[in-house]
N, C-alpha and C. Protein backbone atom coordinates (compact mmCIF):
# COMPACT_ATOMS: atom_id res chain seq x y z
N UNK A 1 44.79 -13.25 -45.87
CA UNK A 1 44.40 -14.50 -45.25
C UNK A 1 45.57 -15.10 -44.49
N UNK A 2 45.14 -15.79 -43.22
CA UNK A 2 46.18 -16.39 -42.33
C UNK A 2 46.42 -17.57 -43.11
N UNK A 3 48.28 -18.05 -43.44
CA UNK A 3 48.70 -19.17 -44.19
C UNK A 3 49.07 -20.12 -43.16
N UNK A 4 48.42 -20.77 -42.40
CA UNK A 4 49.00 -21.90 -41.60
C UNK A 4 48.08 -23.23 -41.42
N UNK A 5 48.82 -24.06 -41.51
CA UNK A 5 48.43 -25.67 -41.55
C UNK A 5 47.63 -25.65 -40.00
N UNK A 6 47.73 -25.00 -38.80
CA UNK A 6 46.93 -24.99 -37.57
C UNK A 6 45.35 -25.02 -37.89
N UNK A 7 44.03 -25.55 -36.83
CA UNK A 7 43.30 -25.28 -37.44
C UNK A 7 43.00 -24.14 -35.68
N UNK A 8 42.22 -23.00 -36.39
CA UNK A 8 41.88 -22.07 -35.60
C UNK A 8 40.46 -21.58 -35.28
N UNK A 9 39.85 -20.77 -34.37
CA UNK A 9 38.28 -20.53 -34.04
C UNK A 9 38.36 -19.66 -34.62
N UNK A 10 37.53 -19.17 -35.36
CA UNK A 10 37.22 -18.05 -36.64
C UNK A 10 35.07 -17.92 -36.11
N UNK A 11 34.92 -16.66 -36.29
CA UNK A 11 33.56 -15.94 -36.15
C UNK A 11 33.13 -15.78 -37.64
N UNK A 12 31.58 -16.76 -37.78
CA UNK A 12 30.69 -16.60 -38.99
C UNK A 12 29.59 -16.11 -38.81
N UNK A 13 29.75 -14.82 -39.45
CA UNK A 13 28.27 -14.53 -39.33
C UNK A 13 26.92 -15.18 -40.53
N UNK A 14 25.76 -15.41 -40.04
CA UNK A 14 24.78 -16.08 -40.69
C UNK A 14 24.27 -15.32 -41.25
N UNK A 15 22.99 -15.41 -41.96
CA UNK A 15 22.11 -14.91 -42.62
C UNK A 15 20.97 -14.78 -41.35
N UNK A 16 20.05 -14.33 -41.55
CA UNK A 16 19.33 -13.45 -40.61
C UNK A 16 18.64 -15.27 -39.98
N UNK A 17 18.61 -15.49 -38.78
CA UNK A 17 17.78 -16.47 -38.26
C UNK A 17 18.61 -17.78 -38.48
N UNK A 18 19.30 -17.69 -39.21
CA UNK A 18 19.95 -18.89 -40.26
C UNK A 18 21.24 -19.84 -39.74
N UNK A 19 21.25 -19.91 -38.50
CA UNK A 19 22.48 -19.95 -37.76
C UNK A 19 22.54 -21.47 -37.87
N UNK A 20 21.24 -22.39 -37.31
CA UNK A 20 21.29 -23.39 -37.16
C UNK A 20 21.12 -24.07 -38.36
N UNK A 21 20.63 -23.64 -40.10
CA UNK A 21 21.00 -23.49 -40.83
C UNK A 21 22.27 -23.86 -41.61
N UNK A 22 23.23 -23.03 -41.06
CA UNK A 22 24.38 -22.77 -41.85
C UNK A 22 25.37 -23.93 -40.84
N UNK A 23 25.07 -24.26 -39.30
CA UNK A 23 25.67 -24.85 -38.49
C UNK A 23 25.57 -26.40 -39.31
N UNK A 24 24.20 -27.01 -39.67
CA UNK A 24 23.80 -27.92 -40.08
C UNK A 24 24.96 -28.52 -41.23
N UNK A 25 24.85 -27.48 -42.46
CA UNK A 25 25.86 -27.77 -43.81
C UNK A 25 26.91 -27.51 -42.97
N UNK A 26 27.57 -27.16 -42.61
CA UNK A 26 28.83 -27.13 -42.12
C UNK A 26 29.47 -28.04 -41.58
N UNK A 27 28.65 -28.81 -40.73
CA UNK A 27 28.85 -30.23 -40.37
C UNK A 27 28.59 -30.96 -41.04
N UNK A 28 27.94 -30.93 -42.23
CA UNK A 28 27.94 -31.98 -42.93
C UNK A 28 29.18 -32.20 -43.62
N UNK A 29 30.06 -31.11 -44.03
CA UNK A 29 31.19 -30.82 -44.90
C UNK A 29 32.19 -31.35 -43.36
N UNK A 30 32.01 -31.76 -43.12
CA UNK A 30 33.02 -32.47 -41.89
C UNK A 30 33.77 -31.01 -40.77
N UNK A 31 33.25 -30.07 -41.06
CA UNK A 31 33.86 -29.20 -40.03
C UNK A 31 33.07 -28.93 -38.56
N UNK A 32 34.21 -28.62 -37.96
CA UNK A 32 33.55 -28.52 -36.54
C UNK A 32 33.03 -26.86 -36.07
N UNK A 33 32.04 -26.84 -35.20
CA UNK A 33 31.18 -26.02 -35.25
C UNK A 33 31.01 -25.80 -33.69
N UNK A 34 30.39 -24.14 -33.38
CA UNK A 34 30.08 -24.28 -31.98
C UNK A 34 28.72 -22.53 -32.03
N UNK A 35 27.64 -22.87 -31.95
CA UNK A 35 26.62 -22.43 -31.82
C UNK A 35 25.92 -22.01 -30.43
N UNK A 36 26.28 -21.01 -29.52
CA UNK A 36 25.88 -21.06 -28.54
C UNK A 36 24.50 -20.44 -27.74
N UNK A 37 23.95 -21.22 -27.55
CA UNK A 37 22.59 -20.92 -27.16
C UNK A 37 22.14 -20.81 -25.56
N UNK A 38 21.39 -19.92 -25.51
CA UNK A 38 20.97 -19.81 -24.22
C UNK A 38 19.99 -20.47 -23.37
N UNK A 39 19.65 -21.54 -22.79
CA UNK A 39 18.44 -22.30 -22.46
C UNK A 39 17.35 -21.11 -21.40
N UNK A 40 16.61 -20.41 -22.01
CA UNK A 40 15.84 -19.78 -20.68
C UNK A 40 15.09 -20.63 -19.89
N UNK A 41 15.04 -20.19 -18.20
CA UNK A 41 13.64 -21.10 -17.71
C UNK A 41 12.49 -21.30 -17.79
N UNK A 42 11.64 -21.88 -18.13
CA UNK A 42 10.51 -22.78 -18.24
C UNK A 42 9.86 -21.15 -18.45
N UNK A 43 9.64 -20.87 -17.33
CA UNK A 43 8.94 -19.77 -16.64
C UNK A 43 9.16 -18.30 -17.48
N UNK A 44 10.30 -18.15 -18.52
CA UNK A 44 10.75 -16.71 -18.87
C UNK A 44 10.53 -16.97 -20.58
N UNK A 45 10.23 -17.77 -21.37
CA UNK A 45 10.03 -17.90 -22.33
C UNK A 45 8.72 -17.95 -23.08
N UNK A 46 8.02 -16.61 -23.63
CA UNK A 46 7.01 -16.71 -24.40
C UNK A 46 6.83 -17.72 -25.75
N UNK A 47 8.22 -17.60 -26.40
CA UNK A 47 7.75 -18.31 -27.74
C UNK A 47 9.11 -18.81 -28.29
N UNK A 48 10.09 -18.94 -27.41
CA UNK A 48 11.37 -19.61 -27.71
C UNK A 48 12.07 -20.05 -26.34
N UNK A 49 12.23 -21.46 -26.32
CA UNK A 49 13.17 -21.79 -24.72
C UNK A 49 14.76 -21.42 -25.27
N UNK A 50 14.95 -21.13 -25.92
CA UNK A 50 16.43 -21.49 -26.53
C UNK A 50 16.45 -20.19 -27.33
N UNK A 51 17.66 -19.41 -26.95
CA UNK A 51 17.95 -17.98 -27.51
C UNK A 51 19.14 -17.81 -27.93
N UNK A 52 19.78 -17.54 -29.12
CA UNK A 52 21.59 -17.46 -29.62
C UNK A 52 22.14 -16.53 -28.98
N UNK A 53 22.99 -17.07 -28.24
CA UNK A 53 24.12 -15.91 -27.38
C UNK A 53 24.36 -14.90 -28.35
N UNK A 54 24.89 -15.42 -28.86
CA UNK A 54 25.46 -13.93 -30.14
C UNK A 54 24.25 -14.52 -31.45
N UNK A 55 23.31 -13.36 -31.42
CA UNK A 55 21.96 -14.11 -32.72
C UNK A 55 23.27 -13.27 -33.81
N UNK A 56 23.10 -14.54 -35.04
CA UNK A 56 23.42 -14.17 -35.86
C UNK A 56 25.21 -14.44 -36.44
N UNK A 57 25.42 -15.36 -35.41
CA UNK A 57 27.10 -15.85 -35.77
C UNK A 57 27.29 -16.79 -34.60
N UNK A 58 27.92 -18.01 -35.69
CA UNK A 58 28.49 -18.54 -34.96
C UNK A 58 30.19 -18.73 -35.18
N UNK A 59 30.47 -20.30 -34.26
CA UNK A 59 32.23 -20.31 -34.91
C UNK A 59 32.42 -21.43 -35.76
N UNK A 60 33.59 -21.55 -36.08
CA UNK A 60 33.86 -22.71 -36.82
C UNK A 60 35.88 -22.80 -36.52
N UNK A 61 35.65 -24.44 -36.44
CA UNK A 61 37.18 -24.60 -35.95
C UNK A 61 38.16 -25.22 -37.32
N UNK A 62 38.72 -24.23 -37.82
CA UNK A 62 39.27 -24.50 -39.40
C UNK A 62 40.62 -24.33 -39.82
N UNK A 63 40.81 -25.01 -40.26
CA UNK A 63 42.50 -24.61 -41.18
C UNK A 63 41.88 -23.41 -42.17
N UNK A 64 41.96 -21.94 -42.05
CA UNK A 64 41.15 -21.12 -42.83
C UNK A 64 42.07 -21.34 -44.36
N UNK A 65 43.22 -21.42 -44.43
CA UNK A 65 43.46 -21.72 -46.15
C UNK A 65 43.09 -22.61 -46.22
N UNK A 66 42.80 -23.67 -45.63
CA UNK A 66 42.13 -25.26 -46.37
C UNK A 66 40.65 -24.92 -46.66
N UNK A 67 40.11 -24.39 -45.63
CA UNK A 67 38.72 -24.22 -45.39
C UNK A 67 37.84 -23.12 -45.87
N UNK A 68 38.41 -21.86 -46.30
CA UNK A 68 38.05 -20.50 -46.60
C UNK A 68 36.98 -20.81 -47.77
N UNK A 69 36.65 -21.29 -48.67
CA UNK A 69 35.99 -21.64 -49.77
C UNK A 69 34.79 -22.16 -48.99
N UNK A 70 35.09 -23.50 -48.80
CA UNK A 70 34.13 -24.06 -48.11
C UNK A 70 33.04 -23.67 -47.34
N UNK A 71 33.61 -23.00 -46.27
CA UNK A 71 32.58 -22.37 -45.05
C UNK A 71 31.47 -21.00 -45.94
N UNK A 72 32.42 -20.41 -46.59
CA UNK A 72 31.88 -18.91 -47.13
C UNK A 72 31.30 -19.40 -48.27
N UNK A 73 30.87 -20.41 -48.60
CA UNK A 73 30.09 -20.97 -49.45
C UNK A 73 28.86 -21.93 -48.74
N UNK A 74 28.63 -22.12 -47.87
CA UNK A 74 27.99 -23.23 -47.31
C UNK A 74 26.53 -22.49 -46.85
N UNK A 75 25.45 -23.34 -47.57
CA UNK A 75 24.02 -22.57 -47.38
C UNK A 75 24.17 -21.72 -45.82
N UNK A 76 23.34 -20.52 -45.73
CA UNK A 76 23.21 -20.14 -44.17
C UNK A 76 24.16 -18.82 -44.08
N UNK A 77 25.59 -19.27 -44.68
CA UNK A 77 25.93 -18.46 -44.38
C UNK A 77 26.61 -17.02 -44.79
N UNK A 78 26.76 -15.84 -43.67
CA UNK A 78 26.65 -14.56 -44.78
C UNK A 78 28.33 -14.59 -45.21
N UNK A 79 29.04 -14.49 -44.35
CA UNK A 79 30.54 -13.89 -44.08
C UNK A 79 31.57 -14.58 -43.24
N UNK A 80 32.69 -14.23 -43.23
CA UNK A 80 33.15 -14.31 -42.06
C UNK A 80 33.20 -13.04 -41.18
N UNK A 81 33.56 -13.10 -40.06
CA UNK A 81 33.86 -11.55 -39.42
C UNK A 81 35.53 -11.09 -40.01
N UNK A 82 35.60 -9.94 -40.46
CA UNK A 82 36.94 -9.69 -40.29
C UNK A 82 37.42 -7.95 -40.18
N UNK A 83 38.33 -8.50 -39.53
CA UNK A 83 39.30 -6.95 -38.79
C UNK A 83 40.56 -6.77 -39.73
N UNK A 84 40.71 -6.08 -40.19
CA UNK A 84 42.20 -5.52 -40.87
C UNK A 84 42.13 -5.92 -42.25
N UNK A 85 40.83 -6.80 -42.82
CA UNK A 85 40.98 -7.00 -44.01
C UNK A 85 41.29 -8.27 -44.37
N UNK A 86 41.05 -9.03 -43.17
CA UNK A 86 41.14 -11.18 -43.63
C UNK A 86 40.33 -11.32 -42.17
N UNK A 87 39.70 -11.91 -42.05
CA UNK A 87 39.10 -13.23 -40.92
C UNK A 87 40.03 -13.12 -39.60
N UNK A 88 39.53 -13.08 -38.86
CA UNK A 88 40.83 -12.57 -37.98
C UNK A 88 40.75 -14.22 -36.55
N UNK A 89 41.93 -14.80 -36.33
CA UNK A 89 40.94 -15.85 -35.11
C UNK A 89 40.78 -15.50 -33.91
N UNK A 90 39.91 -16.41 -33.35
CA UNK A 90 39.44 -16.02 -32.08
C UNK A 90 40.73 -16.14 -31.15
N UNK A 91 40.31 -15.93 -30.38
CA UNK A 91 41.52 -16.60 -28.96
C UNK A 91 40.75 -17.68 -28.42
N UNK A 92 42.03 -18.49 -28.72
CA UNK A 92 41.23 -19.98 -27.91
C UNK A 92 40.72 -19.81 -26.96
N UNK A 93 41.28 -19.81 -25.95
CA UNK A 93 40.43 -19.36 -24.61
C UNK A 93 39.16 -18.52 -24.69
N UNK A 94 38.99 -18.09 -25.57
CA UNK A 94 37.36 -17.45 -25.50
C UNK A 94 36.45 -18.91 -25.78
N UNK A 95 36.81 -19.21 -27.40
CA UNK A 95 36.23 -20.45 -27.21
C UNK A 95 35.91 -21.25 -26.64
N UNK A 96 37.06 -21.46 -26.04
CA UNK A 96 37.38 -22.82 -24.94
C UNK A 96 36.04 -22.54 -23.31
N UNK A 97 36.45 -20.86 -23.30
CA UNK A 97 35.46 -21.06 -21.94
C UNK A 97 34.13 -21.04 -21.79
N UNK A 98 33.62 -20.79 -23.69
CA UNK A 98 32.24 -20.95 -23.49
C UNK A 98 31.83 -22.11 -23.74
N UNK A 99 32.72 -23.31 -24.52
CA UNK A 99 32.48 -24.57 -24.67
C UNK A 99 32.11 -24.97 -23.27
N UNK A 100 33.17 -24.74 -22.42
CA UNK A 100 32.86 -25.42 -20.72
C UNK A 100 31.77 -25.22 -20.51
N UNK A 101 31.14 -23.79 -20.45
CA UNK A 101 30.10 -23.43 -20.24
C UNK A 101 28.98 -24.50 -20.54
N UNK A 102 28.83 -24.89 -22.06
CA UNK A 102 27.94 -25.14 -23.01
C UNK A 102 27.56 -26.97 -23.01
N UNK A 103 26.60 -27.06 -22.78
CA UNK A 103 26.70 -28.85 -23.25
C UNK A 103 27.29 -29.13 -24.50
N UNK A 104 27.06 -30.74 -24.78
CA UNK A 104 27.16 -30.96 -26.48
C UNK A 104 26.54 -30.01 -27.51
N UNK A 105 25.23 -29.71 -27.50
CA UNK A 105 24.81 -28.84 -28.29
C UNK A 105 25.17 -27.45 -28.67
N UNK A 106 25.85 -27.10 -27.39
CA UNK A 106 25.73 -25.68 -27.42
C UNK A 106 24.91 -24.96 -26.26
N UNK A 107 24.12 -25.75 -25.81
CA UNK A 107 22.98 -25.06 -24.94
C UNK A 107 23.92 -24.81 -23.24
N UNK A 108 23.72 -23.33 -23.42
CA UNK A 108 24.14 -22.77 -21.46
C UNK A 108 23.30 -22.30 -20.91
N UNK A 109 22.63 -23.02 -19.40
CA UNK A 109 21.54 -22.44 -18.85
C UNK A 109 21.59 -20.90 -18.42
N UNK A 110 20.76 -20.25 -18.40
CA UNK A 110 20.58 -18.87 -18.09
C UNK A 110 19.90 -19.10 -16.95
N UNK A 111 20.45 -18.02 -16.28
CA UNK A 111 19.23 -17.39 -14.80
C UNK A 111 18.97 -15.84 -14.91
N UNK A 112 18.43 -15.30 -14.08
CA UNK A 112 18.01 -13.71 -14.40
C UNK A 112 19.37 -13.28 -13.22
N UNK A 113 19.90 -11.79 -13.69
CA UNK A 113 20.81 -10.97 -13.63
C UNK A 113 19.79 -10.14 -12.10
N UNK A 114 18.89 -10.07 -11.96
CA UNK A 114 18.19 -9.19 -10.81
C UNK A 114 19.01 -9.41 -9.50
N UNK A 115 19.24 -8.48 -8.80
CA UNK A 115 19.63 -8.94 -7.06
C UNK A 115 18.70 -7.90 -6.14
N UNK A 116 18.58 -8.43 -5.23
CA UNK A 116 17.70 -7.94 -4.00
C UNK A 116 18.23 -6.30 -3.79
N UNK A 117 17.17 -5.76 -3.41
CA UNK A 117 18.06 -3.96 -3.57
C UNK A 117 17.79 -3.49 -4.63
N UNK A 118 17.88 -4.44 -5.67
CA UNK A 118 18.49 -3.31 -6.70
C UNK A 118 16.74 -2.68 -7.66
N UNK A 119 16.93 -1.14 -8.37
CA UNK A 119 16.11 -0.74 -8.43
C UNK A 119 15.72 -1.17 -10.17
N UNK A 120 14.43 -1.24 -10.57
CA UNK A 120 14.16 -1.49 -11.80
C UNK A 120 13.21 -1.06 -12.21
N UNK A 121 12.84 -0.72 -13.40
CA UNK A 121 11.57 -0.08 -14.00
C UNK A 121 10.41 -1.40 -14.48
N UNK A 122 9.78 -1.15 -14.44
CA UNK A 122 8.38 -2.53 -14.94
C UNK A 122 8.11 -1.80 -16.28
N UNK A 123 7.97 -3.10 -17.30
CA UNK A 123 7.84 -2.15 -18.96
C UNK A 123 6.58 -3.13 -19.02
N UNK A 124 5.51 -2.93 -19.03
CA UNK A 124 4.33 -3.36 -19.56
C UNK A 124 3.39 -3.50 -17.71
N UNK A 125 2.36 -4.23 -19.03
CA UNK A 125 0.99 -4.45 -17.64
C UNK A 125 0.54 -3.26 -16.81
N UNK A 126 -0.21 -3.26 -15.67
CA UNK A 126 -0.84 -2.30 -15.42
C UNK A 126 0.24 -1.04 -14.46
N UNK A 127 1.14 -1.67 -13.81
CA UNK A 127 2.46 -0.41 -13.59
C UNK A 127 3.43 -0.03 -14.20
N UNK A 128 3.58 -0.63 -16.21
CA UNK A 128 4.18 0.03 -16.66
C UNK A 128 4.38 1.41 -16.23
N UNK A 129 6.02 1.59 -16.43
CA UNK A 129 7.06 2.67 -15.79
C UNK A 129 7.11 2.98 -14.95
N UNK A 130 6.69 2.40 -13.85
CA UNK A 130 6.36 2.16 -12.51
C UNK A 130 7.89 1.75 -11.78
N UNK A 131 8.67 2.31 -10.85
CA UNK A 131 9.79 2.07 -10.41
C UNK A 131 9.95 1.30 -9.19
N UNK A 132 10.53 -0.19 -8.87
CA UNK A 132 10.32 -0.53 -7.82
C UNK A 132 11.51 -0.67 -7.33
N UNK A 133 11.71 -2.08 -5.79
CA UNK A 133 13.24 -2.30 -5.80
C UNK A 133 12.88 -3.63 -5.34
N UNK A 134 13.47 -4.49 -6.18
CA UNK A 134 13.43 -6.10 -5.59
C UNK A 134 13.58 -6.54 -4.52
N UNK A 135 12.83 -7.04 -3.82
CA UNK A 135 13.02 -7.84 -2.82
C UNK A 135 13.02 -9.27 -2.55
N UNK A 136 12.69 -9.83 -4.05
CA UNK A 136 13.27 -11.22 -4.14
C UNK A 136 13.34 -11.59 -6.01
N UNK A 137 14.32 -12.34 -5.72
CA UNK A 137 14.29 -12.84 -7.10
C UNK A 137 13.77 -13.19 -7.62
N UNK A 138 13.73 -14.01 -9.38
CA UNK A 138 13.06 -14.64 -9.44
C UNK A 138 12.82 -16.44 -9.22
N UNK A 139 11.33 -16.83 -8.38
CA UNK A 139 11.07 -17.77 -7.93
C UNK A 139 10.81 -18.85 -9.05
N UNK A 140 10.24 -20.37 -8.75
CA UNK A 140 10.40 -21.24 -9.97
C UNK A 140 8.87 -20.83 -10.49
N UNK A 141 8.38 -20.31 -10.59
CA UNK A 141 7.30 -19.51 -11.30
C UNK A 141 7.39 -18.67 -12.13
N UNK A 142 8.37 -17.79 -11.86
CA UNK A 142 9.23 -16.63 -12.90
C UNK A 142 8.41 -15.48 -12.07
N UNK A 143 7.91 -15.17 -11.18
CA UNK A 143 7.65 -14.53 -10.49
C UNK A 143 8.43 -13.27 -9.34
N UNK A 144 8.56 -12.05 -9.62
CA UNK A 144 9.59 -11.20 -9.16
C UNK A 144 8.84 -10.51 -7.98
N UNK A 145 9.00 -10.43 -6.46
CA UNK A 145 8.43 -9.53 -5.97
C UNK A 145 9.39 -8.17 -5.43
N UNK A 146 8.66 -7.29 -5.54
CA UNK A 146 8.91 -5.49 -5.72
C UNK A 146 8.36 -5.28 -4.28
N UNK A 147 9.03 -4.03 -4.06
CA UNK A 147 8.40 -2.66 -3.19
C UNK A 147 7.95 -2.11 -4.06
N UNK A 148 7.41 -1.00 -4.21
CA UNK A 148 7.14 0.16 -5.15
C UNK A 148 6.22 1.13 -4.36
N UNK A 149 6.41 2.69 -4.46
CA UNK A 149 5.93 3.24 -4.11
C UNK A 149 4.63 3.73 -4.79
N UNK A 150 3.44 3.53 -4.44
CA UNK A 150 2.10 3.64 -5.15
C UNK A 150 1.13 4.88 -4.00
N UNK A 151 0.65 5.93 -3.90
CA UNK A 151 -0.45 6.21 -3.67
C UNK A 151 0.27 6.91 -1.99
N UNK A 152 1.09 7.35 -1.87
CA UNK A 152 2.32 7.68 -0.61
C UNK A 152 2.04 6.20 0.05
N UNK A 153 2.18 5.33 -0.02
CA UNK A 153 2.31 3.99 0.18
C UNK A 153 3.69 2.95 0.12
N UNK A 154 3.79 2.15 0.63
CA UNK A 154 5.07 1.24 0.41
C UNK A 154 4.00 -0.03 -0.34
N UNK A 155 4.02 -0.09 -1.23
CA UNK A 155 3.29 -1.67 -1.61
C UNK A 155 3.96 -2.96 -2.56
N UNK A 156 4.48 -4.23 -1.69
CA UNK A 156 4.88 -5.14 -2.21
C UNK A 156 3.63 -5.31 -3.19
N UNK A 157 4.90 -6.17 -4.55
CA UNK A 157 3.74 -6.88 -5.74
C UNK A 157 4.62 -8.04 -6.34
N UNK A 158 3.80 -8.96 -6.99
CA UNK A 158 4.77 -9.74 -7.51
C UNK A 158 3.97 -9.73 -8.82
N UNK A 159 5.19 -9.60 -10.11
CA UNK A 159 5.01 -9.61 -10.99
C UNK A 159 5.61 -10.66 -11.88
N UNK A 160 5.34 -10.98 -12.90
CA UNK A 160 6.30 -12.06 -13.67
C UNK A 160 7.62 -11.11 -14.14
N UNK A 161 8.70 -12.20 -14.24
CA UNK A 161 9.90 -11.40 -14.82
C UNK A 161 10.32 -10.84 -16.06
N UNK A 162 9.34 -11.21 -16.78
CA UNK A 162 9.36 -10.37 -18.31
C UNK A 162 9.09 -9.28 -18.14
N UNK A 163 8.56 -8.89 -17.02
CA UNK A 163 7.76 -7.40 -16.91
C UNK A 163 8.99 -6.38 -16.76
N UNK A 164 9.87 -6.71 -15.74
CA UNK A 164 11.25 -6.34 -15.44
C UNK A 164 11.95 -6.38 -16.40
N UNK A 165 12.71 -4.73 -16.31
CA UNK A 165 13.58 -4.29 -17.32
C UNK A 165 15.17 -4.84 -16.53
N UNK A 166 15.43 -5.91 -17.14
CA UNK A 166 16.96 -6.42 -17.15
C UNK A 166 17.02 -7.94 -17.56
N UNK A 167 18.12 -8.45 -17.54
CA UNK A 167 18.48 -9.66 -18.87
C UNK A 167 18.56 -10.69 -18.27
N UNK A 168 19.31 -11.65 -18.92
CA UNK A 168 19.68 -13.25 -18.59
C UNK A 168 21.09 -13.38 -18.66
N UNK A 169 21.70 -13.86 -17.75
CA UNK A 169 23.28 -13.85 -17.58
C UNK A 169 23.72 -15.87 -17.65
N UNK A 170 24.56 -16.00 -18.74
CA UNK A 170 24.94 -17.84 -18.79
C UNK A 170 25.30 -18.19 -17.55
N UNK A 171 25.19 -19.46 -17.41
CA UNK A 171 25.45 -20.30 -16.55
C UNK A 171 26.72 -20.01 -15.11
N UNK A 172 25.60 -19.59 -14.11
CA UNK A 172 26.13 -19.08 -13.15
C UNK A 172 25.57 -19.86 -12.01
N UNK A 173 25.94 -20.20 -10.60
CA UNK A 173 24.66 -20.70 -9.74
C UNK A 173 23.78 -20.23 -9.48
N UNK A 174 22.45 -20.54 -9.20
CA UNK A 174 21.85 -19.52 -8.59
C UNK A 174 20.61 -20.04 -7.88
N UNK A 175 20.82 -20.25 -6.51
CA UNK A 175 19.77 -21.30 -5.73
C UNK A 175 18.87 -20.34 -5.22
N UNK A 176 17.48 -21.18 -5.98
CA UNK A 176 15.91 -20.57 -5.76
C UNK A 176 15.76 -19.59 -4.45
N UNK A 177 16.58 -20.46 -3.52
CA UNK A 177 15.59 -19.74 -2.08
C UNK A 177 17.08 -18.75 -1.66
N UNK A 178 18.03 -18.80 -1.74
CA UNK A 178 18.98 -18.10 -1.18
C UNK A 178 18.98 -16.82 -1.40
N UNK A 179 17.82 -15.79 -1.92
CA UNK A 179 18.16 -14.37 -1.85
C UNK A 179 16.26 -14.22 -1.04
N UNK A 180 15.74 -15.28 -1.21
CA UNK A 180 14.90 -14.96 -0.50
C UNK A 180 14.55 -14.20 1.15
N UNK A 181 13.41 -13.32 1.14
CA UNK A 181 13.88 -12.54 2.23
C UNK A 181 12.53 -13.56 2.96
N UNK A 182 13.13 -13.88 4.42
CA UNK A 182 12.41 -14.69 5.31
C UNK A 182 11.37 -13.41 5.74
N UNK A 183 11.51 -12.27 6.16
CA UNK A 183 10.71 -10.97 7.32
C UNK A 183 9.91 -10.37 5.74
N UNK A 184 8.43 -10.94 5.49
CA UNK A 184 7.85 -10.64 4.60
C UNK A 184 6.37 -9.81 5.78
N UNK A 185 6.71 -8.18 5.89
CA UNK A 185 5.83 -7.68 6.88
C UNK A 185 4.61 -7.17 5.96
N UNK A 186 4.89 -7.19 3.88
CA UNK A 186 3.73 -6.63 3.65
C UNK A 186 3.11 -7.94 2.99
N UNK A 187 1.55 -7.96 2.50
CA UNK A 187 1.39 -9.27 1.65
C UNK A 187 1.03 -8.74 0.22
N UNK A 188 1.70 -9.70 -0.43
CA UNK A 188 1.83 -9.63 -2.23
C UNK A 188 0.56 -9.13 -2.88
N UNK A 189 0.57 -8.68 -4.15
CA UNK A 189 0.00 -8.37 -4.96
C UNK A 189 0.20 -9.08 -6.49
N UNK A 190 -0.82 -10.42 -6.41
CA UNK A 190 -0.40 -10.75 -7.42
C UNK A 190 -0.81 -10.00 -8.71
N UNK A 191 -0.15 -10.28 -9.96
CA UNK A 191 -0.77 -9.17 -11.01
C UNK A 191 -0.92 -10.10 -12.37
């Protein structure tokens, strides 16, 4: 265990789901805490707006000999993380730049990772594994429109973005209309 009066960012992992949980007692015991969550848009969320950057751990900002009892006792949670055989700390600066990131809560907006060009597979609905290439992002609908080759055909479609195989990247800019393509020569297919 690290012996110093400093207090440092240390990685806790939770119990399965249990994050906000273990975040809760933790603050109650007067320690400080940082839980980072992902806000998805309106439009990309079936059954959660709010997703844990890292599911399953958060941090805690501690004098670990004052604190080591405490935290690894506190409902929620499983462990600490550790490398070499003690708790190892973070680097501030990791901390530090996802705090910026993050409101009070914790919450950093997400946008989708897709860019124009680029090629992707569709995992569900009626062109599951169906290969297209974006030609626009996604709109405030959550709506993605594709080329895809169907039938020796070129056929635009627009699909929702869950359908699309790729992720959510934190808080980056990313203005609605600016990858939009103005020269739309085929018309959509909604699905």
């Amino acid at each position: 265990m690290v012996n110093s009066d400093k207090k440092e960012w240390f990685v806790v992992s939770s119990k399965h789901h249990r994050e906000e949980l273990a975040q809760f007692h933790l603050r109650l015991k007067g320690l400080e805490t940082f839980f980072p969550r992902l806000m998805l848009p309106r439009f990309s969320y079936k059954s959660k707006q709010f997703v844990p950057l890292f599911p399953n751990y958060l941090f805690v900002h501690i004098n670990l000999a004052a604190d080591y009892d405490q935290v690894r006792w506190t409902p929620g949670v499983k462990s600490f993380v550790i490398f070499g055989g003690s708790p190892t700390p973070l680097q501030d600066e990791i901390a530090e730049t996802l705090m910026r990131q993050a409101d009070h809560e914790g919450i950093i907006p997400a946008h989708s990772n897709l860019k124009i060009g680029q090629e992707v597979q569709i995992r569900g609905g009626p062109f599951d594994g169906v290969i297209g290439v974006i030609q626009r992002t996604p709109d405030a609908k959550g709506r993605v429109r594709l080329l895809m080759k169907l039938l020796s055909r070129r056929i635009a479609v627009e699909i929702p973005v869950h359908l699309i195989s790729g992720g959510w990247l934190a808080n980056r800019a990313h203005p609605v209309d600016a990858n939009r393509s103005e020269n739309r020569p085929e018309l959509p297919i909604l699905i």
